[in-house]
C-alpha atoms as a PDB file:
ATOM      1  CA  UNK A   1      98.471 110.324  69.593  1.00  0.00           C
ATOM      2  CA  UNK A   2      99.975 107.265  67.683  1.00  0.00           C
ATOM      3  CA  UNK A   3      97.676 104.071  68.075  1.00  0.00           C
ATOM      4  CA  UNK A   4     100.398 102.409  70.646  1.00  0.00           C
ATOM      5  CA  UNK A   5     100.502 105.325  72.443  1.00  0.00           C
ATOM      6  CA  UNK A   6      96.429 105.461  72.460  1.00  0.00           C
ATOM      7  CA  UNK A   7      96.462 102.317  74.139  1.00  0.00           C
ATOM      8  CA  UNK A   8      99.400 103.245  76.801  1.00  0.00           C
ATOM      9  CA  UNK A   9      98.587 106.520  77.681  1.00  0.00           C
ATOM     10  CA  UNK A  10      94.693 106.097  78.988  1.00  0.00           C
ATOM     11  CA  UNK A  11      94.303 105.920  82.549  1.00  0.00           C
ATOM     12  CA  UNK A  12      94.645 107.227  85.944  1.00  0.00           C
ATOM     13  CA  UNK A  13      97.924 107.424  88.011  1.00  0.00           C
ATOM     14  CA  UNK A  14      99.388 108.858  90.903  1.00  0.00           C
ATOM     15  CA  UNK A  15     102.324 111.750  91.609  1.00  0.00           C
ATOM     16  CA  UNK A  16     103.547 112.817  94.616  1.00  0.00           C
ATOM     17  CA  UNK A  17     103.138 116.665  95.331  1.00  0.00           C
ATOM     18  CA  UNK A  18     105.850 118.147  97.232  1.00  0.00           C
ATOM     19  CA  UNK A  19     104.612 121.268  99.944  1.00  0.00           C
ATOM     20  CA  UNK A  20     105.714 124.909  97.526  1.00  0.00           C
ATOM     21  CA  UNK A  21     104.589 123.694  94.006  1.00  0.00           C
ATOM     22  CA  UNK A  22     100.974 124.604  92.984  1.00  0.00           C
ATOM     23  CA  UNK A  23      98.774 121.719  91.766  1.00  0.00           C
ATOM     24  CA  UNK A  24      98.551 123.642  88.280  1.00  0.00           C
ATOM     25  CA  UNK A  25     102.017 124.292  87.633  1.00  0.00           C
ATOM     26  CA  UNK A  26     102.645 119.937  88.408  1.00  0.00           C
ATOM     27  CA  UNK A  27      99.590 119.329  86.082  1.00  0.00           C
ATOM     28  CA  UNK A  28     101.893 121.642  83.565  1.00  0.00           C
ATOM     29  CA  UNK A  29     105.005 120.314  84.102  1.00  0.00           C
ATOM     30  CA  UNK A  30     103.638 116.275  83.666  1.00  0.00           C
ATOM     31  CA  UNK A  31     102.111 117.136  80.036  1.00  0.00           C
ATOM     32  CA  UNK A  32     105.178 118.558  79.126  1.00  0.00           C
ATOM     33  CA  UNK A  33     107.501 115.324  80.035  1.00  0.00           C
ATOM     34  CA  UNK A  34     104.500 113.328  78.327  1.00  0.00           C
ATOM     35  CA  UNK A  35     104.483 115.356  75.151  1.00  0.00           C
ATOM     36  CA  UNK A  36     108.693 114.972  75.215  1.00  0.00           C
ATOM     37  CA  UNK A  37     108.400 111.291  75.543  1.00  0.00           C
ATOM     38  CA  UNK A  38     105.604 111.270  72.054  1.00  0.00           C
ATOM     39  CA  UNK A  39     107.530 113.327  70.061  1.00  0.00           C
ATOM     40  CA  UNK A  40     110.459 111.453  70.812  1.00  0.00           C
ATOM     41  CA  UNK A  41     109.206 108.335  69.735  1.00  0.00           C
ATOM     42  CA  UNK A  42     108.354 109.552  66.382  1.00  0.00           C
ATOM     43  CA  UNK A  43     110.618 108.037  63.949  1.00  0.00           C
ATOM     44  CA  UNK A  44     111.547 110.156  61.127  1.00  0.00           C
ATOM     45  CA  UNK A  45     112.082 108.613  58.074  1.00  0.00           C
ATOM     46  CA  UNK A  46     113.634 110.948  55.220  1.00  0.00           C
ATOM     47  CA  UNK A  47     111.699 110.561  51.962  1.00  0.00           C
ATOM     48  CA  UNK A  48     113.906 111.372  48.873  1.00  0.00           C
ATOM     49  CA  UNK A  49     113.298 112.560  45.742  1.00  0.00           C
ATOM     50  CA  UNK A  50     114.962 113.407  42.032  1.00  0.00           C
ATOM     51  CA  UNK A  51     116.195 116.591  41.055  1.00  0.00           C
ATOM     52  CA  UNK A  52     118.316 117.319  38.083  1.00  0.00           C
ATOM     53  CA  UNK A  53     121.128 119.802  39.323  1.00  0.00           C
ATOM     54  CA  UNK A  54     123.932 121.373  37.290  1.00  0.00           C
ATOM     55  CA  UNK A  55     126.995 120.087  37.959  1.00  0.00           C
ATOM     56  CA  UNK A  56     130.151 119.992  35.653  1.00  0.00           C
ATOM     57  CA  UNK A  57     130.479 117.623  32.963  1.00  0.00           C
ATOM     58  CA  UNK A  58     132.692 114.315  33.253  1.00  0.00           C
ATOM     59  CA  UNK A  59     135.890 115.371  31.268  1.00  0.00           C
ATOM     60  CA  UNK A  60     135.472 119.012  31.128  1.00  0.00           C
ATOM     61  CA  UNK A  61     137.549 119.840  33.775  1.00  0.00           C
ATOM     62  CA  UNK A  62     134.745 121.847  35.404  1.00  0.00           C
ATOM     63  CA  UNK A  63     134.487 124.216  32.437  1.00  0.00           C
ATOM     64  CA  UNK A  64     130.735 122.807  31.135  1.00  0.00           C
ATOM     65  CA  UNK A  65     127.931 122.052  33.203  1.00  0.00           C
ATOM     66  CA  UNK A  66     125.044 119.595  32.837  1.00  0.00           C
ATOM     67  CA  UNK A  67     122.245 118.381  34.169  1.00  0.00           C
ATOM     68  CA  UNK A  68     122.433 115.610  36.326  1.00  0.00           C
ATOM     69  CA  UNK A  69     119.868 113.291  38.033  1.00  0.00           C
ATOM     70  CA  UNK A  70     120.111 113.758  41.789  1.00  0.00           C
ATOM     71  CA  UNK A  71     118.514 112.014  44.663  1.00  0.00           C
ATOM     72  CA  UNK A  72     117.853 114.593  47.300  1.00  0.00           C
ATOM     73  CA  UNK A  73     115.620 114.387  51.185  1.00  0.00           C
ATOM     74  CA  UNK A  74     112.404 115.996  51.174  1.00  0.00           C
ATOM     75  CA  UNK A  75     112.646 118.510  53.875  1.00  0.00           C
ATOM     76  CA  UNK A  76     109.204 119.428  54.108  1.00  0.00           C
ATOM     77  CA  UNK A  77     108.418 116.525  56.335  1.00  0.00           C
ATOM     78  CA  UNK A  78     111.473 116.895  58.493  1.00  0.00           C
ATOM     79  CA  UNK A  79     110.826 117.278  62.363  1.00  0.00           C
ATOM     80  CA  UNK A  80     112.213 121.427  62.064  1.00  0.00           C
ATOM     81  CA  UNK A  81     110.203 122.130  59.585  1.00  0.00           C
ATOM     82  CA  UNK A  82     106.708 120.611  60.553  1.00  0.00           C
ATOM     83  CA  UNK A  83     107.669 120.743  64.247  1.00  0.00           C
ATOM     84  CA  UNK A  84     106.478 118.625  66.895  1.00  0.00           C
ATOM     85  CA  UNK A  85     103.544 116.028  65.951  1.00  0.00           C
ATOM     86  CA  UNK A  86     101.889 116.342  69.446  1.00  0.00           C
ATOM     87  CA  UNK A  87     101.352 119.942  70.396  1.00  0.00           C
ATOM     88  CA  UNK A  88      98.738 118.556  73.128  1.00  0.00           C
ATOM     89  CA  UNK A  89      97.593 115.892  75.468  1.00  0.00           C
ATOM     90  CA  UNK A  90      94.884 116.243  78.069  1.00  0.00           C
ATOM     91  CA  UNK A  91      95.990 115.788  81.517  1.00  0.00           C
ATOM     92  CA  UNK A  92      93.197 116.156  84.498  1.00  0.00           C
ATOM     93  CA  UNK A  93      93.720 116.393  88.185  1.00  0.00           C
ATOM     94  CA  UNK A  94      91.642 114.628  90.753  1.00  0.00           C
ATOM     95  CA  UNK A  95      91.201 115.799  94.362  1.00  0.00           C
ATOM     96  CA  UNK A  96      93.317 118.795  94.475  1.00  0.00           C
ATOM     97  CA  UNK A  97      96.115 119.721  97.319  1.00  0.00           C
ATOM     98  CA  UNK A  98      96.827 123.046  98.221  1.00  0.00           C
ATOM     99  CA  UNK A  99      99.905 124.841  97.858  1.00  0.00           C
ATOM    100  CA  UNK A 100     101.237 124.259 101.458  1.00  0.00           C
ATOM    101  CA  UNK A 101     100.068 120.513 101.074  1.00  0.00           C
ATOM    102  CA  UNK A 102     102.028 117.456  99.962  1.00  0.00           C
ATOM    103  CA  UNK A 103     101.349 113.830  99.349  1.00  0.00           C
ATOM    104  CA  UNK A 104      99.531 112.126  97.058  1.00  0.00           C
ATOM    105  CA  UNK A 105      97.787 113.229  93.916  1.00  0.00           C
ATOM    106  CA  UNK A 106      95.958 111.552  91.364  1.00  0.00           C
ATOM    107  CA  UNK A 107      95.705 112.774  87.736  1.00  0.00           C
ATOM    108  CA  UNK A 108      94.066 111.470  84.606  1.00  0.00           C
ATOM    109  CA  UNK A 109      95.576 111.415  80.764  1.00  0.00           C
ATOM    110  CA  UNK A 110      93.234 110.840  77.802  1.00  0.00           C
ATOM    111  CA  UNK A 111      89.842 108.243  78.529  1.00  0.00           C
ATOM    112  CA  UNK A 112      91.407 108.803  82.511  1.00  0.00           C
ATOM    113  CA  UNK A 113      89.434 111.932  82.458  1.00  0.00           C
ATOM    114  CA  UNK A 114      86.231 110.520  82.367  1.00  0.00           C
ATOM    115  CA  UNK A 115      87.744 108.107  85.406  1.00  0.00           C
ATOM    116  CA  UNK A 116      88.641 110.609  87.600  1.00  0.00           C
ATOM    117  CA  UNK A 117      84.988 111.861  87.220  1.00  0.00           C
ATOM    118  CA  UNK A 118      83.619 108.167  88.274  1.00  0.00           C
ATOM    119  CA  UNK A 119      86.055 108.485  91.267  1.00  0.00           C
ATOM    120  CA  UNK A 120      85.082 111.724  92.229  1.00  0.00           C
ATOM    121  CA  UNK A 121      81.585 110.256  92.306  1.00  0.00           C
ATOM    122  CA  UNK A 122      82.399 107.014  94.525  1.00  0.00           C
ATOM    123  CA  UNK A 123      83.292 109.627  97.300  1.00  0.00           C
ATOM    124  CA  UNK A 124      85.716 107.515  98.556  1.00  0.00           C
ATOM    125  CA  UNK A 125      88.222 107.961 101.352  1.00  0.00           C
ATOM    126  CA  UNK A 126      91.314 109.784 101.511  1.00  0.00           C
ATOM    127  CA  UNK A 127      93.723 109.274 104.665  1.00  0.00           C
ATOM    128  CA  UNK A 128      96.074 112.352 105.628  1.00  0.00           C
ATOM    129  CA  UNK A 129      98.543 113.138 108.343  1.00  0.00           C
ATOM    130  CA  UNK A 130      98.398 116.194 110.082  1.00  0.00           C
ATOM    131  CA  UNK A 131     101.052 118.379 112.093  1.00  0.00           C
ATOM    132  CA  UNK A 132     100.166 120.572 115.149  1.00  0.00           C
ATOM    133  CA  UNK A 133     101.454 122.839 117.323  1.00  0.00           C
ATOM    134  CA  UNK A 134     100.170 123.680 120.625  1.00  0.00           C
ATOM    135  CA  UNK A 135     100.317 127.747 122.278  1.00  0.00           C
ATOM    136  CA  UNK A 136      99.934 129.847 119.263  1.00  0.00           C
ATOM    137  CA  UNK A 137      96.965 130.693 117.026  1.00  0.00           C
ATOM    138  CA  UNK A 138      96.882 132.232 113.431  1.00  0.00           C
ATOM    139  CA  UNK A 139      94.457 134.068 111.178  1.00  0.00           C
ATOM    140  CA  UNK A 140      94.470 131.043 108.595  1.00  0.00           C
ATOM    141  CA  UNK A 141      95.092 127.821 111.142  1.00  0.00           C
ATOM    142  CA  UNK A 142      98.635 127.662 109.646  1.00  0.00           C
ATOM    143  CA  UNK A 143     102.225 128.094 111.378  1.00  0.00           C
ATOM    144  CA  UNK A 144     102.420 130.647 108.388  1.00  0.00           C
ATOM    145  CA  UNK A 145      99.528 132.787 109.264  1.00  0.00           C
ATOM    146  CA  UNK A 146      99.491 136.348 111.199  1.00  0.00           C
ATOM    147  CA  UNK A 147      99.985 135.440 114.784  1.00  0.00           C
ATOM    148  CA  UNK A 148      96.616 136.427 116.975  1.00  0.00           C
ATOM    149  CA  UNK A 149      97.006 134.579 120.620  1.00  0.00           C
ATOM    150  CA  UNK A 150      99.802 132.706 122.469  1.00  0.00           C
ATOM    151  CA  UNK A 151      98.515 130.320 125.330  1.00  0.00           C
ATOM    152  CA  UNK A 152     100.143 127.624 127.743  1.00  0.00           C
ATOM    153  CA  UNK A 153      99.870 124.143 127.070  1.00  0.00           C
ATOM    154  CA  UNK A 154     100.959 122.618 129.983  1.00  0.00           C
ATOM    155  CA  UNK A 155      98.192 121.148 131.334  1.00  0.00           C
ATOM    156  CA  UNK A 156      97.466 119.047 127.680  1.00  0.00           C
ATOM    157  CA  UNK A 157      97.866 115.698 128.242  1.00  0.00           C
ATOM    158  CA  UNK A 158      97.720 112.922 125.653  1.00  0.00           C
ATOM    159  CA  UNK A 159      94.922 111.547 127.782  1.00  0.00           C
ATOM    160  CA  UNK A 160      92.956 114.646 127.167  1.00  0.00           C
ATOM    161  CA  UNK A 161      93.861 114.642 123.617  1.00  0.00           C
ATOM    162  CA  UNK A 162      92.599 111.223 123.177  1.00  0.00           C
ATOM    163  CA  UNK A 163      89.148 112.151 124.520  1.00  0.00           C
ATOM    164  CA  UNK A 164      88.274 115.149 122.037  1.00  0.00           C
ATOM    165  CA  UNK A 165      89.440 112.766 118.821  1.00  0.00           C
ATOM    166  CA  UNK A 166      87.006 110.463 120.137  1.00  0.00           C
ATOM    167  CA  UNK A 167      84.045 113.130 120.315  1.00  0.00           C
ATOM    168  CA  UNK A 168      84.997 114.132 117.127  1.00  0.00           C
ATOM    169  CA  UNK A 169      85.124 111.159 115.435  1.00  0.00           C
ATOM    170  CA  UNK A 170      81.590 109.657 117.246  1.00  0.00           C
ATOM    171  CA  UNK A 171      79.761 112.999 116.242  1.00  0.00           C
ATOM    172  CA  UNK A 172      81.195 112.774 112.186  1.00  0.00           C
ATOM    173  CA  UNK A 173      79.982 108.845 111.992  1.00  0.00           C
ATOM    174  CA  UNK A 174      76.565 110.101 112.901  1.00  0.00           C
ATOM    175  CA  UNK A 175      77.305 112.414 110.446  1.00  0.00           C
ATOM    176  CA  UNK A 176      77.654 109.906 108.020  1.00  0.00           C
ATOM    177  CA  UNK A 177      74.806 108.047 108.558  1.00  0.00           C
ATOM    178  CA  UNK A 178      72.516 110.628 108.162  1.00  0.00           C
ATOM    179  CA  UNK A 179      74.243 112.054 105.091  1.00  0.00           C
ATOM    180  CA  UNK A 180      73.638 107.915 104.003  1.00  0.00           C
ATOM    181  CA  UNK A 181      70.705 108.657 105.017  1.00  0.00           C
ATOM    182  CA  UNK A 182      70.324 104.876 106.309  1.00  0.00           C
ATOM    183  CA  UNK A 183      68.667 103.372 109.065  1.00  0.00           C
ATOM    184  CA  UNK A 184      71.534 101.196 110.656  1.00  0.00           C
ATOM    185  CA  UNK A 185      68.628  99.006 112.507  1.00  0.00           C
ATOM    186  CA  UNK A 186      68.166  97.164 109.237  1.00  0.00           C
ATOM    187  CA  UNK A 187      70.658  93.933 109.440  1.00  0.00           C
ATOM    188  CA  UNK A 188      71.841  94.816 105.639  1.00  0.00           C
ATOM    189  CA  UNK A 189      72.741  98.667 106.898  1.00  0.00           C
ATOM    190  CA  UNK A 190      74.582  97.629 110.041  1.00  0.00           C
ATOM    191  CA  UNK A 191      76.990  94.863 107.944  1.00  0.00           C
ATOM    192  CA  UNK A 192      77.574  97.591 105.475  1.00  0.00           C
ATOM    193  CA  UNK A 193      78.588  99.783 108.097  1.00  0.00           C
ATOM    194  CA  UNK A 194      80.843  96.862 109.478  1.00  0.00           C
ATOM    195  CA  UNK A 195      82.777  96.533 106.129  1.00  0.00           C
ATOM    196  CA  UNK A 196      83.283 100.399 105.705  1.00  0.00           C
ATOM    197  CA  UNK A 197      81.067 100.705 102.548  1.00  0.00           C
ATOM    198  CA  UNK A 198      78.275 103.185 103.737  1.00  0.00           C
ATOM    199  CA  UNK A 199      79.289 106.491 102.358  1.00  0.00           C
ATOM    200  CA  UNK A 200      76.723 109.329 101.297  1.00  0.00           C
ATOM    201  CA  UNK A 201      75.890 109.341  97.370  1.00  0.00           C
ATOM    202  CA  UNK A 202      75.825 113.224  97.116  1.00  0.00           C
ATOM    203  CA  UNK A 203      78.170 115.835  98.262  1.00  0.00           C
ATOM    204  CA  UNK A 204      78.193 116.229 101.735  1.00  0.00           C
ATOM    205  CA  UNK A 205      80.150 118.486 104.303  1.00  0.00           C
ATOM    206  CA  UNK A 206      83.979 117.302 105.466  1.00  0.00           C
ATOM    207  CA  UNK A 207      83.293 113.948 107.052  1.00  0.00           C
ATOM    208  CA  UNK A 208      85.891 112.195 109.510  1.00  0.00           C
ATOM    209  CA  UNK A 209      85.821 108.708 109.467  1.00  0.00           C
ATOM    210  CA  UNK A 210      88.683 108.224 111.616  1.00  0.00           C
ATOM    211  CA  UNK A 211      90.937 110.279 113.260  1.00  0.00           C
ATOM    212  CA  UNK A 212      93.534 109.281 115.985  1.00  0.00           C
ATOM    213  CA  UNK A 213      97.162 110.569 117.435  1.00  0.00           C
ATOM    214  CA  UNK A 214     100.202 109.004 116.113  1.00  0.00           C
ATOM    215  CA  UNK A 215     102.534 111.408 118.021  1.00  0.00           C
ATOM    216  CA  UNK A 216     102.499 113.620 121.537  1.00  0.00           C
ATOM    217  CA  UNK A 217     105.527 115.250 122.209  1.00  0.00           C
ATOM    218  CA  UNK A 218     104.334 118.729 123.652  1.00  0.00           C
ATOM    219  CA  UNK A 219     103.995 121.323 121.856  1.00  0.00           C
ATOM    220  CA  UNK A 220     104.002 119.244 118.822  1.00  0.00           C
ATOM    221  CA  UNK A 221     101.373 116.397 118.079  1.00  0.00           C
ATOM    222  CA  UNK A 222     100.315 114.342 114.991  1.00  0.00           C
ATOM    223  CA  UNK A 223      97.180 113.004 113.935  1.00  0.00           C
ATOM    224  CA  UNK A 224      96.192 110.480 110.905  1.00  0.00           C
ATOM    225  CA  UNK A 225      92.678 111.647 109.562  1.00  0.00           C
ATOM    226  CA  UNK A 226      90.507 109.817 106.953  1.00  0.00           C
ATOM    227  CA  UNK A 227      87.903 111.551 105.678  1.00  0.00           C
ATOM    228  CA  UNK A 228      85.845 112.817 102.874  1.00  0.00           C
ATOM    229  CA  UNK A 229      84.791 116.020 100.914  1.00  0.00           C
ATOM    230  CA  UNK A 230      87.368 117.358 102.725  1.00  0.00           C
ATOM    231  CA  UNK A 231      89.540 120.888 101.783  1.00  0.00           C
ATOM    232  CA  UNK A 232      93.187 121.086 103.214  1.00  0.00           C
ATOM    233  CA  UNK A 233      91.692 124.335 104.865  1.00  0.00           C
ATOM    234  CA  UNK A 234      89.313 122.616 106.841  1.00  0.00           C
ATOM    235  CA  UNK A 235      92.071 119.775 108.144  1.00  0.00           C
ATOM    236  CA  UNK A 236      93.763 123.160 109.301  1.00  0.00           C
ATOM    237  CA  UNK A 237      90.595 124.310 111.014  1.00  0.00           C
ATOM    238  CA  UNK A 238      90.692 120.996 112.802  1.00  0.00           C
ATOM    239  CA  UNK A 239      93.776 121.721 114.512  1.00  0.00           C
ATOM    240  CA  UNK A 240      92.292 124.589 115.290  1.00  0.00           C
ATOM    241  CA  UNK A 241      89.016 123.556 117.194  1.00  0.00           C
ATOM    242  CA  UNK A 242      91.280 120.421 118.738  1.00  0.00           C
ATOM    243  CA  UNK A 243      93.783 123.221 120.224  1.00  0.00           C
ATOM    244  CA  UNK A 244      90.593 125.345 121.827  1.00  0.00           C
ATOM    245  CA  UNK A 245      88.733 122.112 123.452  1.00  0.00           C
ATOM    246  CA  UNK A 246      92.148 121.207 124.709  1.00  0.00           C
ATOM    247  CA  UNK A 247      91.559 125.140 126.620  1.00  0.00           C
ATOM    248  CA  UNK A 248      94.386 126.167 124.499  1.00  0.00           C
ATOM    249  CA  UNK A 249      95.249 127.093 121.252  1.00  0.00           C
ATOM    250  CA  UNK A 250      96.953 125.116 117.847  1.00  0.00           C
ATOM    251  CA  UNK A 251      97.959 125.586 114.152  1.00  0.00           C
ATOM    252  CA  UNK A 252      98.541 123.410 111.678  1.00  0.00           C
ATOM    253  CA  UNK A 253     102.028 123.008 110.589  1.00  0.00           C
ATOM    254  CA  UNK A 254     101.483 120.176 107.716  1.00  0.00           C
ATOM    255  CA  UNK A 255      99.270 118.745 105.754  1.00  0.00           C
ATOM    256  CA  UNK A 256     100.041 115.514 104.084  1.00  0.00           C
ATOM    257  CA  UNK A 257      97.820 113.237 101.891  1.00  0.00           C
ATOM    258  CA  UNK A 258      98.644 109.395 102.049  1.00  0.00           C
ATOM    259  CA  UNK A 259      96.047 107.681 100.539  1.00  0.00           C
ATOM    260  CA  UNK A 260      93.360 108.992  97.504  1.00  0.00           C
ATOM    261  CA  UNK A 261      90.886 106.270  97.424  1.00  0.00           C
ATOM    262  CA  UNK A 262      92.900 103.308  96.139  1.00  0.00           C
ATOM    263  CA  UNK A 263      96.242 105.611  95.618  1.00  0.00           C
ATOM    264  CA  UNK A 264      98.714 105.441  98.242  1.00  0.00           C
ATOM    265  CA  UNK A 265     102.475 106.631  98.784  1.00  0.00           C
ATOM    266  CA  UNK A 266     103.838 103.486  97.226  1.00  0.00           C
ATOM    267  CA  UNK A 267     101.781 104.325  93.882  1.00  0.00           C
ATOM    268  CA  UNK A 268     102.784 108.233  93.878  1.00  0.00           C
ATOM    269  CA  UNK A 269     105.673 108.923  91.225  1.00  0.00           C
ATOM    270  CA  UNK A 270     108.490 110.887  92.810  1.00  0.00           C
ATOM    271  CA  UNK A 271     109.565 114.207  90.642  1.00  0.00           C
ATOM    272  CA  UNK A 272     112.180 112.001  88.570  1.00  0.00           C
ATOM    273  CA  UNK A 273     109.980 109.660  87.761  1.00  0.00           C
ATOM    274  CA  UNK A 274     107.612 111.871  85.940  1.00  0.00           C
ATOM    275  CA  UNK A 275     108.643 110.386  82.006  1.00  0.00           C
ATOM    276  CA  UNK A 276     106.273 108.636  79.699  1.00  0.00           C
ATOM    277  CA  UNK A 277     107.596 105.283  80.598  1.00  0.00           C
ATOM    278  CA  UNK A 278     107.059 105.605  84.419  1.00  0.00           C
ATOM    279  CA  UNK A 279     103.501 106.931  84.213  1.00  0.00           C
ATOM    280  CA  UNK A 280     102.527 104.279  81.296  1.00  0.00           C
ATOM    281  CA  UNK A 281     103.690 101.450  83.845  1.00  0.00           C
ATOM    282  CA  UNK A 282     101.683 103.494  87.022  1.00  0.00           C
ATOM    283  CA  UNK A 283      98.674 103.312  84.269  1.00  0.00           C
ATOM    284  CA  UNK A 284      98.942  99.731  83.398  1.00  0.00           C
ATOM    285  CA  UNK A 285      99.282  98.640  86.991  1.00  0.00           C
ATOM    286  CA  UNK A 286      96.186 100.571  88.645  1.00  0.00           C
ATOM    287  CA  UNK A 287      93.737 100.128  85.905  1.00  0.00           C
ATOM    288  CA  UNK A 288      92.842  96.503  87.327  1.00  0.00           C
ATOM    289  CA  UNK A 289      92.584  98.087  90.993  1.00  0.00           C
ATOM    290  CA  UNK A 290      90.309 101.330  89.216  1.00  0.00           C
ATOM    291  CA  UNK A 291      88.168  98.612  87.882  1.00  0.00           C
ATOM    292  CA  UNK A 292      87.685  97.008  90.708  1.00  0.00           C
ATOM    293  CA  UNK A 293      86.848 100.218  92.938  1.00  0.00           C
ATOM    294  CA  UNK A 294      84.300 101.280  90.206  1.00  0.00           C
ATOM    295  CA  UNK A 295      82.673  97.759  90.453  1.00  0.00           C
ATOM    296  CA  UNK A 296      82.127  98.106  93.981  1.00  0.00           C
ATOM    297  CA  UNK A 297      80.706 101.275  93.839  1.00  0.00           C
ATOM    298  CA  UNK A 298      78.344 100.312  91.245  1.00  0.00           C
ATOM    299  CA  UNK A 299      77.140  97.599  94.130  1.00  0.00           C
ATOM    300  CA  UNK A 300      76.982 100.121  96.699  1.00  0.00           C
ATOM    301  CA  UNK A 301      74.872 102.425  94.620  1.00  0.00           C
ATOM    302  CA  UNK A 302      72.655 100.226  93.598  1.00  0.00           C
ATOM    303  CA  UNK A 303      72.354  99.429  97.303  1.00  0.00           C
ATOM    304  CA  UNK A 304      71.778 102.796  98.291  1.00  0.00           C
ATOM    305  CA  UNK A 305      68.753 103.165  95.710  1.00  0.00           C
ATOM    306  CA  UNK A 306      66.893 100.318  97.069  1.00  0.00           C
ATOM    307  CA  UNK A 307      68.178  98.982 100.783  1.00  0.00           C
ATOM    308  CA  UNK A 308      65.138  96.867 101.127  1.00  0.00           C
ATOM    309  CA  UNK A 309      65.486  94.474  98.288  1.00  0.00           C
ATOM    310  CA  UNK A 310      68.917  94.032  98.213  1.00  0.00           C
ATOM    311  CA  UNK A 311      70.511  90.568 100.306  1.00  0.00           C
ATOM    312  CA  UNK A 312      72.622  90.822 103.105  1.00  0.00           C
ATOM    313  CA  UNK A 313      76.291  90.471 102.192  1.00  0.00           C
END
């Protein structure tokens, strides 16, 4: 890369996946517009050169040639012959979606690499919304999957439906604290709770942080989940297990990611907005916030490591 475009194009920023298109082929498709909008920066200059070429002689009426002293381009540097300058540039993906998932994704060019590593490692949360229908179930959770049991769902009610979110999100936030592995009695543990920043410094299974209904309109509900060290798979699962406590049965019919961490909808880049120029502003305007998030993890970490010493915030 050129040295401006060293300094522009280092960072992490946010695309929006549409449901169809596998998280590769985007990843693909984004290094090609970058490497379009390099090489089309590149200025070329010609460079010229003398050459002494025959050409007929003033006054001879084109009869006698001579050699004359003639300024001609060097076309060994021009852009056909040497080709493209950038052949490459290094574009990482975050926490991936799944074909059938949409919503937000965040990806990583150049030094963003190493960021998207220091996010992964902050396990922070990531908020979805989820689609069900009630009165079918499928081999793979999904409205897609081989149909294996129809069932009534009359007798769901979003009373009922309220009740298992509630078990489900109590038994995940003891989950969490023993995946913290914290003892909430302390007065510094239970304020850290309070603010949200306990989270488990290791890999852990899917945890739910939250998880409530947005929508009941029989057969059809939809819930918003946060959570962590989650799969799209296991969202579908969810569904799943929601549709059997409710004595009935559910698949998922959509997955969609709102928030990574600090990334939300407003930050994801639509398809037409995937041009140097649109993901060098998305860089420049969430390095401050990526700064900030890695800060704060830094104090939660060191929290973590030694609860006892550390004052209560």
């Amino acid at each position: 890369m050129g040295s401006v475009d060293r300094n522009l194009l280092h960072g992490l920023f946010a695309v929006y996946k549409p449901p169809g298109l596998k998280w590769n082929h985007l990843r693909d498709t984004v290094e090609l517009q970058l490497l379009k909008g390099l090489n089309s920066k590149k200025q070329y200059t010609p460079q010229e050169h003398i050459r002494f070429l025959l050409a007929p002689k003033e006054g001879s009426e084109g009869k006698e040639l001579t050699l004359t002293a003639t300024s001609v381009p060097v076309l060994s540097k021009h852009p056909l012959v040497t080709g493209p300058k950038y052949t490459r540039v290094k574009v990482g993906v975050g926490h991936r979606l799944d074909i059938k998932s949409s919503g937000v994704l965040v990806l990583g060019v150049g030094r963003g690499n190493k960021l998207l590593t220091d996010i992964y490692n902050a396990h922070l949360t990531k908020d979805y919304t989820v689609r069900g229908l009630l009165g079918k179930a499928t081999d793979d959770f999904s409205d897609e999957g081989r149909l294996i049991e129809k069932t009534t769902y009359d007798h769901v009610t979003p009373e009922k439906l309220s009740r298992i979110l509630t078990v489900i999100q109590g038994s995940h936030q003891k989950a969490l604290v023993t995946h913290c592995n914290l003892d909430l009695k302390t007065q510094e543990a239970y304020e850290m709770a309070v603010k949200g920043l306990i989270r488990p410094m290791v890999k852990s299974p899917m945890l739910i942080t939250g998880i409530r209904c947005l929508k009941f309109a029989p057969p059809e509900f939809l819930l918003e989940i946060q959570c962590m060290h989650e799969t799209q798979q296991l969202l579908r699962r969810v569904v799943h297990e929601i549709g059997l406590e409710l004595k009935s049965t559910a698949v998922c019919t959509q997955v969609r990611r709102t928030r990574d961490g600090i990334f939300t909808l407003e930050d994801a880049l639509l398809r037409t907005q995937w041009d140097m120029d649109s993901i060098q502003k998305s860089i420049q305007k969430m390095a401050p916030r990526v700064e900030a998030e890695l800060e704060k993890y830094q104090t939660v970490a060191l929290w973590h490591r030694d609860p006892v010493e550390q004052p209560a915030s």
